[in-house]
C-alpha atoms as a PDB file:
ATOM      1  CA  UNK A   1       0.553  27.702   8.098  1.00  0.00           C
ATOM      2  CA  UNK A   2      -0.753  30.125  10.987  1.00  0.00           C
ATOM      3  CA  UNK A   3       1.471  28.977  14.203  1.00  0.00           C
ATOM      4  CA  UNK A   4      -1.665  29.249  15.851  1.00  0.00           C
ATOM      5  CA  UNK A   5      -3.189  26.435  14.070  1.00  0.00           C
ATOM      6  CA  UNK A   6       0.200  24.115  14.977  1.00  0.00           C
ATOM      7  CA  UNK A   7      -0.475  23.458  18.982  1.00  0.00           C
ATOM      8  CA  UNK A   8      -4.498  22.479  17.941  1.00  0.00           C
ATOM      9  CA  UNK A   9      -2.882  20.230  14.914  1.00  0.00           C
ATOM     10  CA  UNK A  10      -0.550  18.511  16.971  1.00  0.00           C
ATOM     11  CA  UNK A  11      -3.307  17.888  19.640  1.00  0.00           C
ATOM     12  CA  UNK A  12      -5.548  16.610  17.070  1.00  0.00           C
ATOM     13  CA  UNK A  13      -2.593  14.578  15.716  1.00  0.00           C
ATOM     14  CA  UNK A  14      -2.131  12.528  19.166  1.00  0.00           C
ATOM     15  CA  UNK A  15      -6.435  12.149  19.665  1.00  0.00           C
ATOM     16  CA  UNK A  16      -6.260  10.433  15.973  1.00  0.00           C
ATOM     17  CA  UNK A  17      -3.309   8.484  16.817  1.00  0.00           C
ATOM     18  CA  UNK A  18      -4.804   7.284  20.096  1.00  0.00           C
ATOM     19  CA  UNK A  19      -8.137   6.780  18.316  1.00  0.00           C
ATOM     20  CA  UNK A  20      -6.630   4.740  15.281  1.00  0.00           C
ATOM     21  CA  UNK A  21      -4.683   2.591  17.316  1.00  0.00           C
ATOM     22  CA  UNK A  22      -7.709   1.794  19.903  1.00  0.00           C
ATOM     23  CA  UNK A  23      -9.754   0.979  16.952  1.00  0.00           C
ATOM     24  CA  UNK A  24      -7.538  -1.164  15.185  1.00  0.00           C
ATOM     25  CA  UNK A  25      -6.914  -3.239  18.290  1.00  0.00           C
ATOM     26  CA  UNK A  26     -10.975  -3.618  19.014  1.00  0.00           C
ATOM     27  CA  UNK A  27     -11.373  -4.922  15.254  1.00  0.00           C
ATOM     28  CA  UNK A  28      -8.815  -7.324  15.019  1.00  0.00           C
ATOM     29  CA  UNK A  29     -10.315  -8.606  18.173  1.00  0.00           C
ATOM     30  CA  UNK A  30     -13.379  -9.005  16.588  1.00  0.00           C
ATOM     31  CA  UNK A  31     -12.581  -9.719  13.343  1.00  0.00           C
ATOM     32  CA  UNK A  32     -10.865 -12.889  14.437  1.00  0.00           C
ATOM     33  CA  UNK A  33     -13.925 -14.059  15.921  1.00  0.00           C
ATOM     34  CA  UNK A  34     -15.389 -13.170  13.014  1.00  0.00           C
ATOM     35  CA  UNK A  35     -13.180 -15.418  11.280  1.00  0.00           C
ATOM     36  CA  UNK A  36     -14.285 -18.759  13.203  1.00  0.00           C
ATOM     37  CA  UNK A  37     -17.565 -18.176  11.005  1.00  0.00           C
ATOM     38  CA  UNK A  38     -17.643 -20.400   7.676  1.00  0.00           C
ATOM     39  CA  UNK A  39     -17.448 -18.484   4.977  1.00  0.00           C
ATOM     40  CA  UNK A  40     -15.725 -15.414   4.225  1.00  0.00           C
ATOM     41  CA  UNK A  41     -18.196 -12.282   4.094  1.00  0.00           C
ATOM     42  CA  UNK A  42     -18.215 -11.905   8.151  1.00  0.00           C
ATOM     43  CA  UNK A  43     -14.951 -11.422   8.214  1.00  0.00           C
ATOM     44  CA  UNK A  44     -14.652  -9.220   5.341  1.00  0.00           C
ATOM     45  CA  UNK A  45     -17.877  -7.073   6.710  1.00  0.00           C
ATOM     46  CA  UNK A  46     -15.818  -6.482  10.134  1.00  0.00           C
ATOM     47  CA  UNK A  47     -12.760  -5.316   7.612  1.00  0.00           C
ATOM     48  CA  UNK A  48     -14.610  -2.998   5.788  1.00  0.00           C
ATOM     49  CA  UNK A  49     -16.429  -1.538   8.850  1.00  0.00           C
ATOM     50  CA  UNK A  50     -12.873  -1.222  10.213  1.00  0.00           C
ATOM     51  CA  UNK A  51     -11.650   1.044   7.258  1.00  0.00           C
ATOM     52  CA  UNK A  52     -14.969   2.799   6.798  1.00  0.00           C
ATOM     53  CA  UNK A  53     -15.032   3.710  10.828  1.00  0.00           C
ATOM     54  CA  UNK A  54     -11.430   4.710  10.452  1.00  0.00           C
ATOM     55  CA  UNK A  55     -11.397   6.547   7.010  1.00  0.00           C
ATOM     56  CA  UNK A  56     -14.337   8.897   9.017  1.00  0.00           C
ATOM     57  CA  UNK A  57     -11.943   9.580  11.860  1.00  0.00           C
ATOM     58  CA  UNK A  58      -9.721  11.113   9.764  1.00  0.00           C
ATOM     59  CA  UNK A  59     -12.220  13.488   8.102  1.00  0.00           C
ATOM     60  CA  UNK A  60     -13.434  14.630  11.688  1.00  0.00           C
ATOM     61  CA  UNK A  61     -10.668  14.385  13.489  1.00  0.00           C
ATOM     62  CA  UNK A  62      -7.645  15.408  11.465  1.00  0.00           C
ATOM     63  CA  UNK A  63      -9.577  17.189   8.715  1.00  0.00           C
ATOM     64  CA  UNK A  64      -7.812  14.428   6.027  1.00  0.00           C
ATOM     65  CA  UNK A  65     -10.687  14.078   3.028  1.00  0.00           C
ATOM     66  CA  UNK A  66      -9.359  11.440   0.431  1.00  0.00           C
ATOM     67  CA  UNK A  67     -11.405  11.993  -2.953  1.00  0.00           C
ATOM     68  CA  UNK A  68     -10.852   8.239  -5.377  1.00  0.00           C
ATOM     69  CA  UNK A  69     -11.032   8.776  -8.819  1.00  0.00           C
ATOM     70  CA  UNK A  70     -10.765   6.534 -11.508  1.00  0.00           C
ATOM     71  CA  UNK A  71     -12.852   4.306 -10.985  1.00  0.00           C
ATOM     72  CA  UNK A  72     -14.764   4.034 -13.993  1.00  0.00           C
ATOM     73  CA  UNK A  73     -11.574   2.485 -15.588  1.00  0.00           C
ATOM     74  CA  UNK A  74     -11.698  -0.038 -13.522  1.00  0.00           C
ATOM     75  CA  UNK A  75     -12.626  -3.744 -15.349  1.00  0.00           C
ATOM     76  CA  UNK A  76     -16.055  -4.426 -15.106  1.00  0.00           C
ATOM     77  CA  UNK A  77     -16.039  -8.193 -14.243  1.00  0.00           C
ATOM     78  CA  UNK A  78     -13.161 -10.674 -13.531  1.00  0.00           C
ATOM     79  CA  UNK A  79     -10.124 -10.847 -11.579  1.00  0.00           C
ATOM     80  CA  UNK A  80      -7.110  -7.979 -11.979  1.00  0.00           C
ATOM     81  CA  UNK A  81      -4.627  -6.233 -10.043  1.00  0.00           C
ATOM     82  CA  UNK A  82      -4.046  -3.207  -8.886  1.00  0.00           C
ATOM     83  CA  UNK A  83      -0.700  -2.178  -8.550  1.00  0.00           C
ATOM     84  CA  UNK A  84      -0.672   1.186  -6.055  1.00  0.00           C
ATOM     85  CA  UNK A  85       1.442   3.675  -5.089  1.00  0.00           C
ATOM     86  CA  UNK A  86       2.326   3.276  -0.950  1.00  0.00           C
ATOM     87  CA  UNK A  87       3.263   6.373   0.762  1.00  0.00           C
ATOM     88  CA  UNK A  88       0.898   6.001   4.075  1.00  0.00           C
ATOM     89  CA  UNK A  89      -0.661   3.706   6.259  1.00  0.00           C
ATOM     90  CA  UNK A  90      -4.173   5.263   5.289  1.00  0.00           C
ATOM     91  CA  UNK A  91      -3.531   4.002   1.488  1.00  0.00           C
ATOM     92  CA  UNK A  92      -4.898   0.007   2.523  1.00  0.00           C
ATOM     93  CA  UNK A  93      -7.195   1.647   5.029  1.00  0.00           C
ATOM     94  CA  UNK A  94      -9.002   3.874   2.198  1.00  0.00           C
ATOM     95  CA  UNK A  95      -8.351   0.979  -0.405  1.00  0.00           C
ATOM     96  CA  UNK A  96     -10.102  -1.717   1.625  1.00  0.00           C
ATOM     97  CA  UNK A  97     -13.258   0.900   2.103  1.00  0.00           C
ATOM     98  CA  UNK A  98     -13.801   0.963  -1.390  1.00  0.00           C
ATOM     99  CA  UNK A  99     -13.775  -2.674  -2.412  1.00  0.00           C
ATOM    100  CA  UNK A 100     -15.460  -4.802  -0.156  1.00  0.00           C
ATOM    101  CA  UNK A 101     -13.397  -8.434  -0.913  1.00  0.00           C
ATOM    102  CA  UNK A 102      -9.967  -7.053  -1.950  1.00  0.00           C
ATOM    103  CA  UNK A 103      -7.126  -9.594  -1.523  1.00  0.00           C
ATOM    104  CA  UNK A 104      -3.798  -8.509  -1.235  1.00  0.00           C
ATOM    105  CA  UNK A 105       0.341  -9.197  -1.044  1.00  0.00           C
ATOM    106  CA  UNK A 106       2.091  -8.395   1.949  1.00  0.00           C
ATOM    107  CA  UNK A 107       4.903  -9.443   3.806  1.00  0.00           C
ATOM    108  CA  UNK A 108       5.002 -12.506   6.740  1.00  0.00           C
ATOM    109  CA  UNK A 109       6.345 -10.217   9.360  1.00  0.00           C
ATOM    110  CA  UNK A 110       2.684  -9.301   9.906  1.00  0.00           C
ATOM    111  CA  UNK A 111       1.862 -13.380  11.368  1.00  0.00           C
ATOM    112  CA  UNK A 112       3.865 -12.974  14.312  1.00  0.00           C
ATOM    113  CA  UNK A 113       0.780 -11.401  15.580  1.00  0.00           C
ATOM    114  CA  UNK A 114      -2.040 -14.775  16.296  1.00  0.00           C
ATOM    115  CA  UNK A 115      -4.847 -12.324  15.427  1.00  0.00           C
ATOM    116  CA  UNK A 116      -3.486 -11.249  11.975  1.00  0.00           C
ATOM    117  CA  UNK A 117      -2.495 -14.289  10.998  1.00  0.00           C
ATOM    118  CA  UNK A 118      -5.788 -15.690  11.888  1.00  0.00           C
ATOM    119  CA  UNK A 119      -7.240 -12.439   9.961  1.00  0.00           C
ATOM    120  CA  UNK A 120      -4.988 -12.490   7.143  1.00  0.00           C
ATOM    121  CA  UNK A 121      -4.964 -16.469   6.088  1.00  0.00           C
ATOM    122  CA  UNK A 122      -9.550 -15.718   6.369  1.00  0.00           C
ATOM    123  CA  UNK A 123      -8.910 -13.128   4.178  1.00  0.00           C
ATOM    124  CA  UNK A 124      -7.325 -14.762   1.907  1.00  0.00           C
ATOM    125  CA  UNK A 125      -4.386 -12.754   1.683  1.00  0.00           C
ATOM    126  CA  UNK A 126      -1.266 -13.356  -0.342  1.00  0.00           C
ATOM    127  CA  UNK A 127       1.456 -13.590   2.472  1.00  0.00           C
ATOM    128  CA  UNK A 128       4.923 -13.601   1.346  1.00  0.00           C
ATOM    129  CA  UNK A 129       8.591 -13.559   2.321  1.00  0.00           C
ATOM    130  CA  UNK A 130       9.580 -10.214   3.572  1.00  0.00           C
ATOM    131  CA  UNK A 131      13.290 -11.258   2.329  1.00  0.00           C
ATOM    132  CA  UNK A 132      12.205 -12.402  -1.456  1.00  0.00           C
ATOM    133  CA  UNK A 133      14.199 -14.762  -3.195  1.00  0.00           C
ATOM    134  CA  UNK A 134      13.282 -18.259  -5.365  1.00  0.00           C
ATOM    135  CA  UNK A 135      10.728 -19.613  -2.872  1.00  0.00           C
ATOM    136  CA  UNK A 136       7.939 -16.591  -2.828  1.00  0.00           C
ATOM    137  CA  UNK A 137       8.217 -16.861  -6.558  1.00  0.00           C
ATOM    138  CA  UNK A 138       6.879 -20.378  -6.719  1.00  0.00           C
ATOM    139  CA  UNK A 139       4.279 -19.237  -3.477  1.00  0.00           C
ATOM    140  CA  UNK A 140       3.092 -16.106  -5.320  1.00  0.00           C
ATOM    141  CA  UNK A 141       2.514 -18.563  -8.245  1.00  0.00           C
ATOM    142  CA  UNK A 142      -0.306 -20.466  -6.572  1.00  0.00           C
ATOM    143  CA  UNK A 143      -1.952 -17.702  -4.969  1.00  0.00           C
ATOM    144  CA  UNK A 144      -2.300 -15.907  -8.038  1.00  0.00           C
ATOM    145  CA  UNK A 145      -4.125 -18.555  -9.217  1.00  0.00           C
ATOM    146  CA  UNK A 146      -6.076 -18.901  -6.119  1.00  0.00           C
ATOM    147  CA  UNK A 147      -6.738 -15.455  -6.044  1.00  0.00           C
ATOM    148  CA  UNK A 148      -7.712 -15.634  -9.967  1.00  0.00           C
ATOM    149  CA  UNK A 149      -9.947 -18.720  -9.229  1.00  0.00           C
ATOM    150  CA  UNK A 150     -12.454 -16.822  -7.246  1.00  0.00           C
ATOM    151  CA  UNK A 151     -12.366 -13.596  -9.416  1.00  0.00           C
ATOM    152  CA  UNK A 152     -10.873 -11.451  -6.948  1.00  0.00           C
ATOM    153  CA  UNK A 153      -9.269  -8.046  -6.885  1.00  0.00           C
ATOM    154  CA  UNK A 154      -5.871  -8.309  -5.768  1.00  0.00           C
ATOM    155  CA  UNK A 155      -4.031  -5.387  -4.098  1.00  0.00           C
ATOM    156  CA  UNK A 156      -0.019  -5.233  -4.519  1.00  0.00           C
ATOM    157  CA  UNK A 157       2.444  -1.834  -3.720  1.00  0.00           C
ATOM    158  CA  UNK A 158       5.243  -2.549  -6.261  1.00  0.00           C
ATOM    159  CA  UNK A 159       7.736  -1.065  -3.860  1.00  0.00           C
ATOM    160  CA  UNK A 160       7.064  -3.331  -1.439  1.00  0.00           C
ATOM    161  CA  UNK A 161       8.064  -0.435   1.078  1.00  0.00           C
ATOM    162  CA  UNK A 162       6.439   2.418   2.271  1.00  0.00           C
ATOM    163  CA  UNK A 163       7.465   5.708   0.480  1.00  0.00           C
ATOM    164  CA  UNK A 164       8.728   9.301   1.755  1.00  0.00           C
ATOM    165  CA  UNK A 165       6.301  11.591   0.173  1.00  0.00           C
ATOM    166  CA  UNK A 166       7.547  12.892  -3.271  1.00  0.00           C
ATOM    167  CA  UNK A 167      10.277   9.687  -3.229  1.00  0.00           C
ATOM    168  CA  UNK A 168      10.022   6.734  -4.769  1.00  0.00           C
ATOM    169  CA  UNK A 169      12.054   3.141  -4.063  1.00  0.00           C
ATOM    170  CA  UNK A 170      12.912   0.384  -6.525  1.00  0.00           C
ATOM    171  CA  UNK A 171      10.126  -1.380  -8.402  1.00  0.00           C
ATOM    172  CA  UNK A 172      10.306  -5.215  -7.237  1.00  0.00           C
ATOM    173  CA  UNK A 173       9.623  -7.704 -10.070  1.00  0.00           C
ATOM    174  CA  UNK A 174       7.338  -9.393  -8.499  1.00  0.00           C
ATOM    175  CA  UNK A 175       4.413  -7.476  -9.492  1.00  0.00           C
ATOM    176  CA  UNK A 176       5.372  -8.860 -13.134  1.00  0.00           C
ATOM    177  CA  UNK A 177       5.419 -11.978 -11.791  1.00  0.00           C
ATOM    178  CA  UNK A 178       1.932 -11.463 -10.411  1.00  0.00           C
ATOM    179  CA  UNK A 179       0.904  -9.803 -14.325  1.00  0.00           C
ATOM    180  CA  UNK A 180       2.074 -12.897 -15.496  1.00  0.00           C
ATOM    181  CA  UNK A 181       0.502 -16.020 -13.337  1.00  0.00           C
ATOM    182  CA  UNK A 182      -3.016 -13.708 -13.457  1.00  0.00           C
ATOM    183  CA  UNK A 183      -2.973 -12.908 -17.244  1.00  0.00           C
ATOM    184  CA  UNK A 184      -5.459 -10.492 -16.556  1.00  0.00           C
ATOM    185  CA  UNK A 185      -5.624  -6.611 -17.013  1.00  0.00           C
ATOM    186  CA  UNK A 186      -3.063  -4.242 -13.778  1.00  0.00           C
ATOM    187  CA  UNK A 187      -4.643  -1.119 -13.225  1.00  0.00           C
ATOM    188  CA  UNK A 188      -2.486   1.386 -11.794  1.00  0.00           C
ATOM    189  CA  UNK A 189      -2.916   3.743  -8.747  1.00  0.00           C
ATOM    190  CA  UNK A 190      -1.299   7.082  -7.892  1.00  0.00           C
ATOM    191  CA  UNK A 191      -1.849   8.877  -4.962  1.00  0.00           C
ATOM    192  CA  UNK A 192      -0.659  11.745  -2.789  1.00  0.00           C
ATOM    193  CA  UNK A 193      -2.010  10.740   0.377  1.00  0.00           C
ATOM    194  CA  UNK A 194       1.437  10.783   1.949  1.00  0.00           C
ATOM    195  CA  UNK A 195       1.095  14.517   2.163  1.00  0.00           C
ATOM    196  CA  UNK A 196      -1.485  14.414   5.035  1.00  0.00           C
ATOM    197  CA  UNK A 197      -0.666  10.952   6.704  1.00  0.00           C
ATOM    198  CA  UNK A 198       3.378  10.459   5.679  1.00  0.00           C
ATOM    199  CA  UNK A 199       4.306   6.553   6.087  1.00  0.00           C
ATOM    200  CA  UNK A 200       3.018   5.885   9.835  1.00  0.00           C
ATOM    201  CA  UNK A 201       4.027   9.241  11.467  1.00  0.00           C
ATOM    202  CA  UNK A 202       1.989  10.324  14.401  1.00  0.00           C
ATOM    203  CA  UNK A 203       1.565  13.898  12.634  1.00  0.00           C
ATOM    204  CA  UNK A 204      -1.274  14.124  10.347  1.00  0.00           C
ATOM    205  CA  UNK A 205      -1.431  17.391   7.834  1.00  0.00           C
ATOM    206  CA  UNK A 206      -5.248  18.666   7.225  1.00  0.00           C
ATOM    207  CA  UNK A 207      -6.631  18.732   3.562  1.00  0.00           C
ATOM    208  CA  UNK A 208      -7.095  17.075   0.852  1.00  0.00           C
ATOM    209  CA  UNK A 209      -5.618  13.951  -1.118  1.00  0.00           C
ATOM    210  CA  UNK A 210      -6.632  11.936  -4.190  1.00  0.00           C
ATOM    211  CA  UNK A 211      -6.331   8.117  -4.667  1.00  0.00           C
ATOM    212  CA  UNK A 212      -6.288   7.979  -8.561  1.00  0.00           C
ATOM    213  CA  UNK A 213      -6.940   4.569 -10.521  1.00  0.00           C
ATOM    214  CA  UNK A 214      -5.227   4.788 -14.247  1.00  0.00           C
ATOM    215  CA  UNK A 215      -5.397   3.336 -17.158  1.00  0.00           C
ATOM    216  CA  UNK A 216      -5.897  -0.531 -17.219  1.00  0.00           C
ATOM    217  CA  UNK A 217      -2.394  -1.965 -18.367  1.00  0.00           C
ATOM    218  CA  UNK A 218      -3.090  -4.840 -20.249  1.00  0.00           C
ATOM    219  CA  UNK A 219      -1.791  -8.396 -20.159  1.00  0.00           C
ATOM    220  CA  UNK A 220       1.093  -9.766 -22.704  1.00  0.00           C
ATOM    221  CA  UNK A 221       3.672  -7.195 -22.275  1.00  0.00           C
ATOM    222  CA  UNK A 222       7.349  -8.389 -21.789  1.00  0.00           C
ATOM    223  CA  UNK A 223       8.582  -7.550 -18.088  1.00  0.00           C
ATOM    224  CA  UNK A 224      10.905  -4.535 -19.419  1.00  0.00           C
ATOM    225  CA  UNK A 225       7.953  -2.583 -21.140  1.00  0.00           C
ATOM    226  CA  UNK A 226       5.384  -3.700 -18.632  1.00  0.00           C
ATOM    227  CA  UNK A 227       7.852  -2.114 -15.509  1.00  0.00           C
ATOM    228  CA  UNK A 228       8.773   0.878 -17.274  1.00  0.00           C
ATOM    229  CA  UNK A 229       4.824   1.452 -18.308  1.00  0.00           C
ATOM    230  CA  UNK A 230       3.907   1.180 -14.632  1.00  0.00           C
ATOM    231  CA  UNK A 231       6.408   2.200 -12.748  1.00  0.00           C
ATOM    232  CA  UNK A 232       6.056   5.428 -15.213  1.00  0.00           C
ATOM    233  CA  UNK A 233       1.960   5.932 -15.026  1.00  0.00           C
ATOM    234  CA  UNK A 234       2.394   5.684 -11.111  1.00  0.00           C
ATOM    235  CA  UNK A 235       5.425   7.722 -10.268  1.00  0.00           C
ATOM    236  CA  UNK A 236       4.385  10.277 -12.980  1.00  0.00           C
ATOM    237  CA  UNK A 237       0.712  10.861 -11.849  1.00  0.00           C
ATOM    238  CA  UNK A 238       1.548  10.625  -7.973  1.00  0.00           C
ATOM    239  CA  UNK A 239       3.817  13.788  -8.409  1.00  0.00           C
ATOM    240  CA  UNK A 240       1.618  15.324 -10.746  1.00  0.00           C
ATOM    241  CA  UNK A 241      -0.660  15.226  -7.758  1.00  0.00           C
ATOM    242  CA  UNK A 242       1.050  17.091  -5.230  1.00  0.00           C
ATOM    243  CA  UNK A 243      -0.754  20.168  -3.601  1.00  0.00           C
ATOM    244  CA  UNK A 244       1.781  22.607  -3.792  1.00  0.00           C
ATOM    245  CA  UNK A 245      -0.335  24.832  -2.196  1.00  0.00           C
ATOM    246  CA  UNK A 246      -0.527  23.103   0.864  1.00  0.00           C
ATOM    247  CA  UNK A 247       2.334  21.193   1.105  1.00  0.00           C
ATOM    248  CA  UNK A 248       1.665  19.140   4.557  1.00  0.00           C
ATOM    249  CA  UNK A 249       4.817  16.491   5.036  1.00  0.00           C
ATOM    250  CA  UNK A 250       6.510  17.299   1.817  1.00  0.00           C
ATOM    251  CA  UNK A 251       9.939  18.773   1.076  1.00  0.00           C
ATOM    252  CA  UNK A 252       9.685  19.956  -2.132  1.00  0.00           C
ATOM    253  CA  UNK A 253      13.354  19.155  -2.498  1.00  0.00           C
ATOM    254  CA  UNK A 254      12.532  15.226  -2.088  1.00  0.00           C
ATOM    255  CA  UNK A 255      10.567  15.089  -5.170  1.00  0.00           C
ATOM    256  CA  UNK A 256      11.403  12.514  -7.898  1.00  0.00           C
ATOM    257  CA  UNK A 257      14.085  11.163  -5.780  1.00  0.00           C
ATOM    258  CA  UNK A 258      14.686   7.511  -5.597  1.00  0.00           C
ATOM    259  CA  UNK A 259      15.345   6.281  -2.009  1.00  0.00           C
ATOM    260  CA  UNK A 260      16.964   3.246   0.079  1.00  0.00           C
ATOM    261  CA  UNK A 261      15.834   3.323   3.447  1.00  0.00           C
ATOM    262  CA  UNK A 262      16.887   1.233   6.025  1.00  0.00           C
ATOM    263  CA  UNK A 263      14.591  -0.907   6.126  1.00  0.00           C
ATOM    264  CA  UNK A 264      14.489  -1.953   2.422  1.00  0.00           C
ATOM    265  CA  UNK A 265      18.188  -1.777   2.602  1.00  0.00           C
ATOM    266  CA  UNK A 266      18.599  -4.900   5.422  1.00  0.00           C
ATOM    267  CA  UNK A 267      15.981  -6.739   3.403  1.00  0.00           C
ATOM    268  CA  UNK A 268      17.325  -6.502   0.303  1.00  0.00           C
ATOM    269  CA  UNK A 269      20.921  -7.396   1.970  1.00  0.00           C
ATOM    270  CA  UNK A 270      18.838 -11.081   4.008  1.00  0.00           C
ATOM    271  CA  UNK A 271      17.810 -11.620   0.557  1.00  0.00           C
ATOM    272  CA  UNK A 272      20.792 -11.734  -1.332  1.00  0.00           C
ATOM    273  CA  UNK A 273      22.262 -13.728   1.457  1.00  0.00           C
ATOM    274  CA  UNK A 274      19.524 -16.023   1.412  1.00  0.00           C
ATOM    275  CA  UNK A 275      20.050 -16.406  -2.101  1.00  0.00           C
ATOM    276  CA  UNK A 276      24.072 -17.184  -1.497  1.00  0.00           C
ATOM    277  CA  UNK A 277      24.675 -13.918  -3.912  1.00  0.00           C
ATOM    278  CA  UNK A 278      27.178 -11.624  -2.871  1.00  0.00           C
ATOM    279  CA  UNK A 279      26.478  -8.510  -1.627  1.00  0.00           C
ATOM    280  CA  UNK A 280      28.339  -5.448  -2.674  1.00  0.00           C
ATOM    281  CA  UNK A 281      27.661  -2.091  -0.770  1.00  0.00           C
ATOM    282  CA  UNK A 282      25.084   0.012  -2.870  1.00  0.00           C
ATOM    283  CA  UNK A 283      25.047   3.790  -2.476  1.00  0.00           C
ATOM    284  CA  UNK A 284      22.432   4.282   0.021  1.00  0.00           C
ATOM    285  CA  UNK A 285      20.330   7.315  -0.678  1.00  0.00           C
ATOM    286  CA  UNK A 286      19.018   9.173   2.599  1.00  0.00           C
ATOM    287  CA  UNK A 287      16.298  11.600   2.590  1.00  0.00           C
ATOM    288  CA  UNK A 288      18.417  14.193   0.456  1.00  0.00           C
ATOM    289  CA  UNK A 289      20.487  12.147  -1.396  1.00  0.00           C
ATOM    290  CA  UNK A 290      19.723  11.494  -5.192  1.00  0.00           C
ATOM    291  CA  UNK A 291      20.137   8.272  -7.109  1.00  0.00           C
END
């Protein structure tokens, strides 16, 4: 990249960051009063004008242009899920401006905040332990049949943790779990979005990135062959996407590396003492350290 171009990147960078943040606080403002309004759609309308406004403000601002493909495999009518690869903040963002009444998983850290929780439980999201264990099985249970009930779209990130670009962590079972209660078609979704916007780093990388929909996996599979089949369309296909040629936040010597962060290392540790298992001391793989 021309070190002339850095300085007006960086700059560009912080005006986004300032932007994105400003913006998300003036919609969740008005989203929950959107929320007071029977019915659903307001609320939803106010979310996708939220994504929509934001998706643009990368494409002016930061020069980020995410092309979706794919989506002619997507089922025609009827509930499924769409289990997605998570390497950037933007992947919801861009996800929620394509669908307009997309539920979702994601974790209960998020309603210590009134306004998302008010948001969220309008939404009809699927909120879950952060920690796992017995309990969110039996909860994911009956949202999945709420969520299949009303023929909705339901968005889950496998991981359950946001991804270094070109890494991947653990598949959780719980997406099987969620195959299972819905009976009903998983479409899988690679991306390499994590090249211009990497997890929820201030720096943002100009170019383009692809959110790709695969083939529909369909319902019936045992859990082995189901997880290997997805976790093998979605890993395979998001590095199959990398630009190369304008490699943004990627280290080309992070690619196809399987990572415990921090984070997904203290969770996994509350959940197995939640659970009363014993915890033994994995290796714990860093940025450069390979599985």
């Amino acid at each position: 990249m021309d070190n002339n171009a850095l300085p007006m990147m960086k700059m560009n960078s912080v005006l986004f960051t300032l932007m994105f943040y400003a913006t998300t606080a003036f919609f969740a403002v008005l989203c929950a009063l959107l929320a007071i309004i029977p019915g659903r759609k307001p609320m939803m309308l106010g979310l996708s004008a939220y994504t929509k406004f934001t998706r643009w403000l990368m494409e002016v601002i930061v020069d980020i242009k995410v092309n979706v493909t794919g989506k002619e495999r997507l089922p025609e009518s009827g509930a499924f899920i769409i289990a997605a690869k998570h390497q950037s903040y933007g992947d919801g963002i861009v996800m929620f401006s394509e669908f307009f009444d997309l539920s979702f998983v994601t974790g209960d850290h998020l309603e210590k905040f009134t306004l998302l929780k008010t948001i969220l439980r309008k939404a009809g999201a699927v909120v879950v332990d952060s920690c796992g264990g017995s309990d969110v099985r039996e909860k994911m249970a009956r949202e999945a049949e709420r969520v299949k009930s009303q023929e909705r779209r339901l968005l889950i990130y496998p991981e359950g943790h946001l991804s270094q670009i070109g890494t991947q962590h653990r598949y959780r079972k719980g997406v099987y779990h969620m195959y299972k209660d819905f009976d009903c078609p998983v479409v899988p979704a690679a991306t390499n979005l994590g090249q211009r916007w990497n997890q929820s780093e201030w720096r943002k990388y100009p170019g383009d990135a692809v959110i790709e929909f695969l083939e529909p996996i369909p319902p019936g599979l045992s859990k082995d062959e189901f997880m290997e089949r997805l976790e093998t369309a979605i890993e395979t296909r998001s590095i199959e996407l990398l630009d190369m040629e304008n490699l943004g936040a990627l280290n080309p010597d992070d690619i196809g590396k399987t990572v415990e962060n921090h984070s997904a290392r203290a969770k996994r540790e509350a959940r197995e003492a939640k659970e009363g298992i014993e915890s033994h001391t994995p290796i714990e793989l860093n940025r450069g350290a390979k599985s």
